[in-house]
C-alpha atoms as a PDB file:
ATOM      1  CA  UNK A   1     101.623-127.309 -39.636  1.00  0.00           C
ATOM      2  CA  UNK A   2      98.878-127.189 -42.597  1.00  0.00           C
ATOM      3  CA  UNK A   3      96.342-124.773 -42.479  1.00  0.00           C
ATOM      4  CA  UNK A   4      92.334-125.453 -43.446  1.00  0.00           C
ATOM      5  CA  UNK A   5      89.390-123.240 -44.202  1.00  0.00           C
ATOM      6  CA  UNK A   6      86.103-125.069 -42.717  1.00  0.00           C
ATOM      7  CA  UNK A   7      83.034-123.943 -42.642  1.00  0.00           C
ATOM      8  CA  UNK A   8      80.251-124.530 -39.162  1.00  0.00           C
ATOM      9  CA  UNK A   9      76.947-122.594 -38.165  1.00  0.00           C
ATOM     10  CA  UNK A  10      77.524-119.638 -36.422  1.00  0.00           C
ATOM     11  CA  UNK A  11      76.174-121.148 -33.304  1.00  0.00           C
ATOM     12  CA  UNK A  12      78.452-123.517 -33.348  1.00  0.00           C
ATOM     13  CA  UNK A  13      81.436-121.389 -33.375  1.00  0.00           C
ATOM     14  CA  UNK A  14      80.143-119.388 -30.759  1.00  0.00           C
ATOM     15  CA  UNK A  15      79.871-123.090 -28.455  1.00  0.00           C
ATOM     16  CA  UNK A  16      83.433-124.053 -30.052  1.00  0.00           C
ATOM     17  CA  UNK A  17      85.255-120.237 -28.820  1.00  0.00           C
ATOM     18  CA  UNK A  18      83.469-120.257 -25.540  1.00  0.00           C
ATOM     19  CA  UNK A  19      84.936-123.777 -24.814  1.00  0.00           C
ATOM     20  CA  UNK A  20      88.410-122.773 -26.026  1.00  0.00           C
ATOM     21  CA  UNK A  21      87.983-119.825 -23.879  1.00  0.00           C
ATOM     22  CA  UNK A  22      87.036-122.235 -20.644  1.00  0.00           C
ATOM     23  CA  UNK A  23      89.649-124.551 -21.281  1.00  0.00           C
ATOM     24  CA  UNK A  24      92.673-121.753 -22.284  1.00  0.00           C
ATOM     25  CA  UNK A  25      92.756-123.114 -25.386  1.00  0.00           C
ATOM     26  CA  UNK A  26      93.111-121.194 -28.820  1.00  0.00           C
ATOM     27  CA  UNK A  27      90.126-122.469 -31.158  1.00  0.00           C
ATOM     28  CA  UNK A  28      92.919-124.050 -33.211  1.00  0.00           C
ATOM     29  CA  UNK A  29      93.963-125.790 -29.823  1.00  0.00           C
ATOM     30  CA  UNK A  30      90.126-126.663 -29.111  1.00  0.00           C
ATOM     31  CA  UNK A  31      89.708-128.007 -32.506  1.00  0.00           C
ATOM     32  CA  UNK A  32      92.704-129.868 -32.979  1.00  0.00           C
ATOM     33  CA  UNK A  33      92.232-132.108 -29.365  1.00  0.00           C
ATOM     34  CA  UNK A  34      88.500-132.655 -29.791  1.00  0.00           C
ATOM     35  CA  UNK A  35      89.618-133.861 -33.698  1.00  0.00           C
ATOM     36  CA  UNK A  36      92.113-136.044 -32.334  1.00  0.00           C
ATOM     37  CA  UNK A  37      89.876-137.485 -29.445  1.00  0.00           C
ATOM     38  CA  UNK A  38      87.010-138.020 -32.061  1.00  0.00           C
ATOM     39  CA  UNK A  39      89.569-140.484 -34.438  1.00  0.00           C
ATOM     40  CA  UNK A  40      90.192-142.420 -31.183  1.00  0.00           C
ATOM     41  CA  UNK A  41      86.733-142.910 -30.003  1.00  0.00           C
ATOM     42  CA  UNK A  42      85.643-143.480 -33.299  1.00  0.00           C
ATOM     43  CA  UNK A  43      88.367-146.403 -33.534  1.00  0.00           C
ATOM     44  CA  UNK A  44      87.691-147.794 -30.057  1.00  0.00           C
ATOM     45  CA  UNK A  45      83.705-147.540 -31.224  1.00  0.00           C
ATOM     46  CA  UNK A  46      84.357-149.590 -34.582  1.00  0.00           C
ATOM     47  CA  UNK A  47      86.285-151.795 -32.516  1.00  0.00           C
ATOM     48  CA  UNK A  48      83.813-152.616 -29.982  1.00  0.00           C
ATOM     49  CA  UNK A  49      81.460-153.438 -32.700  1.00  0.00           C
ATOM     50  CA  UNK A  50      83.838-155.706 -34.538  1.00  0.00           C
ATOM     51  CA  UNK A  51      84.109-157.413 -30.958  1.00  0.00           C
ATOM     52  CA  UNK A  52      79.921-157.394 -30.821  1.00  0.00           C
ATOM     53  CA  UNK A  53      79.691-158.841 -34.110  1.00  0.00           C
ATOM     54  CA  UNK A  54      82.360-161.978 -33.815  1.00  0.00           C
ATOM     55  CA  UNK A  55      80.274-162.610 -30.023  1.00  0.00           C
ATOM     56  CA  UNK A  56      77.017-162.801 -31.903  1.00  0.00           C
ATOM     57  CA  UNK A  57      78.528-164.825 -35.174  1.00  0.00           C
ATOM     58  CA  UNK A  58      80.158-167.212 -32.378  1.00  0.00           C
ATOM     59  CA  UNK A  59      77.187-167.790 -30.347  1.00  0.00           C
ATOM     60  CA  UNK A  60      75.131-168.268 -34.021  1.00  0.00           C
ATOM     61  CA  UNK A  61      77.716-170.856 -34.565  1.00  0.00           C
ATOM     62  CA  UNK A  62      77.187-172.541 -31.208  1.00  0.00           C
ATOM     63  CA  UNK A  63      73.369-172.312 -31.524  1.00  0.00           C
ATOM     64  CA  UNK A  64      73.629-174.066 -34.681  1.00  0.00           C
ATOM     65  CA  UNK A  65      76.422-176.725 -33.432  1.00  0.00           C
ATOM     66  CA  UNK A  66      73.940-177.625 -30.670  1.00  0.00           C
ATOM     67  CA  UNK A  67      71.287-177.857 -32.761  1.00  0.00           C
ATOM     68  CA  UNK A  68      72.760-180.420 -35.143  1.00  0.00           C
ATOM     69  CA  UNK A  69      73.926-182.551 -31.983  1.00  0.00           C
ATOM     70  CA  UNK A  70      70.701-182.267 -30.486  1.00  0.00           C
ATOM     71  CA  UNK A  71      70.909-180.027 -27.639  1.00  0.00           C
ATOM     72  CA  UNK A  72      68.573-176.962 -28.820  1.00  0.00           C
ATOM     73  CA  UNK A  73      67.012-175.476 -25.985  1.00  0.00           C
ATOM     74  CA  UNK A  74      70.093-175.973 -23.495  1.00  0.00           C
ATOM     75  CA  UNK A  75      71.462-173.230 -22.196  1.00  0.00           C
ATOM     76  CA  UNK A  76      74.860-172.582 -24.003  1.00  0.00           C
ATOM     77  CA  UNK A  77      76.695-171.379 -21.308  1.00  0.00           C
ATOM     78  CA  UNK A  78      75.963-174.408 -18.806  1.00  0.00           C
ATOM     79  CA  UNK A  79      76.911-176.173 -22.194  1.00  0.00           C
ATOM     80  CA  UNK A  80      80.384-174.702 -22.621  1.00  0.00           C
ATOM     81  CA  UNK A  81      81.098-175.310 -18.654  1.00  0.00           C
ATOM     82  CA  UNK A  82      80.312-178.649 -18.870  1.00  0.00           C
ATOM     83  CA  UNK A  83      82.767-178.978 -21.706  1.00  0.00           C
ATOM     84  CA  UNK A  84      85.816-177.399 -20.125  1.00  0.00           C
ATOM     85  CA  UNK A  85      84.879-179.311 -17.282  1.00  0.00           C
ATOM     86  CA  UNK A  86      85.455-182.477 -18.927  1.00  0.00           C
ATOM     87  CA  UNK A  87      88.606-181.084 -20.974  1.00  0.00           C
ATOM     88  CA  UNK A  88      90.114-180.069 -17.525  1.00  0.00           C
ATOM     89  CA  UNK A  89      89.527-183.810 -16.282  1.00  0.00           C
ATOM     90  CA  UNK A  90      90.706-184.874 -19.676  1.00  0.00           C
ATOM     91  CA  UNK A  91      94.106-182.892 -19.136  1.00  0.00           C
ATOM     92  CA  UNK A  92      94.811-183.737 -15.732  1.00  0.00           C
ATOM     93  CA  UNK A  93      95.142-187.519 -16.710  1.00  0.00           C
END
């Protein structure tokens, strides 16, 4: 295992040995778990906005579509139902 110097505020290292001490963990222990937890809700965060991002550039897309076939001011969503309403008829000819 690699070792690393860091340095924190002393408060901080007070919170982080108290916590280790709570949880029977060594601070090594305490620091390498909430490391490894931060990386994954860091990912699942950057994720989530990727997800946010596509939703909004989608329903920009659909605004615009709808615009340019002359339905501004519809609601979208009634929009798209009506749509998969008709391709369900379509595909159960």
């Amino acid at each position: 295992m690699t070792k690393l110097n860091i340095s924190m505020p002393e408060e901080l290292l007070i919170e982080l040995d108290a916590e280790a001490r709570e949880l029977g963990l060594s601070r090594s222990g305490l620091i390498q778990e909430a490391s490894a937890r931060y990386i994954v809700q860091a990912r699942e965060d950057r994720a989530a906005e990727r997800r946010r991002l596509t939703t909004l550039s989608a329903a920009r897309r659909m605004h615009e579509a709808g615009v340019r076939l002359g339905l501004a001011g519809q609601d979208p969503v009634e929009l798209l139902s009506q749509a998969r309403a008709a391709d369900e008829v379509t595909r159960a000819r």
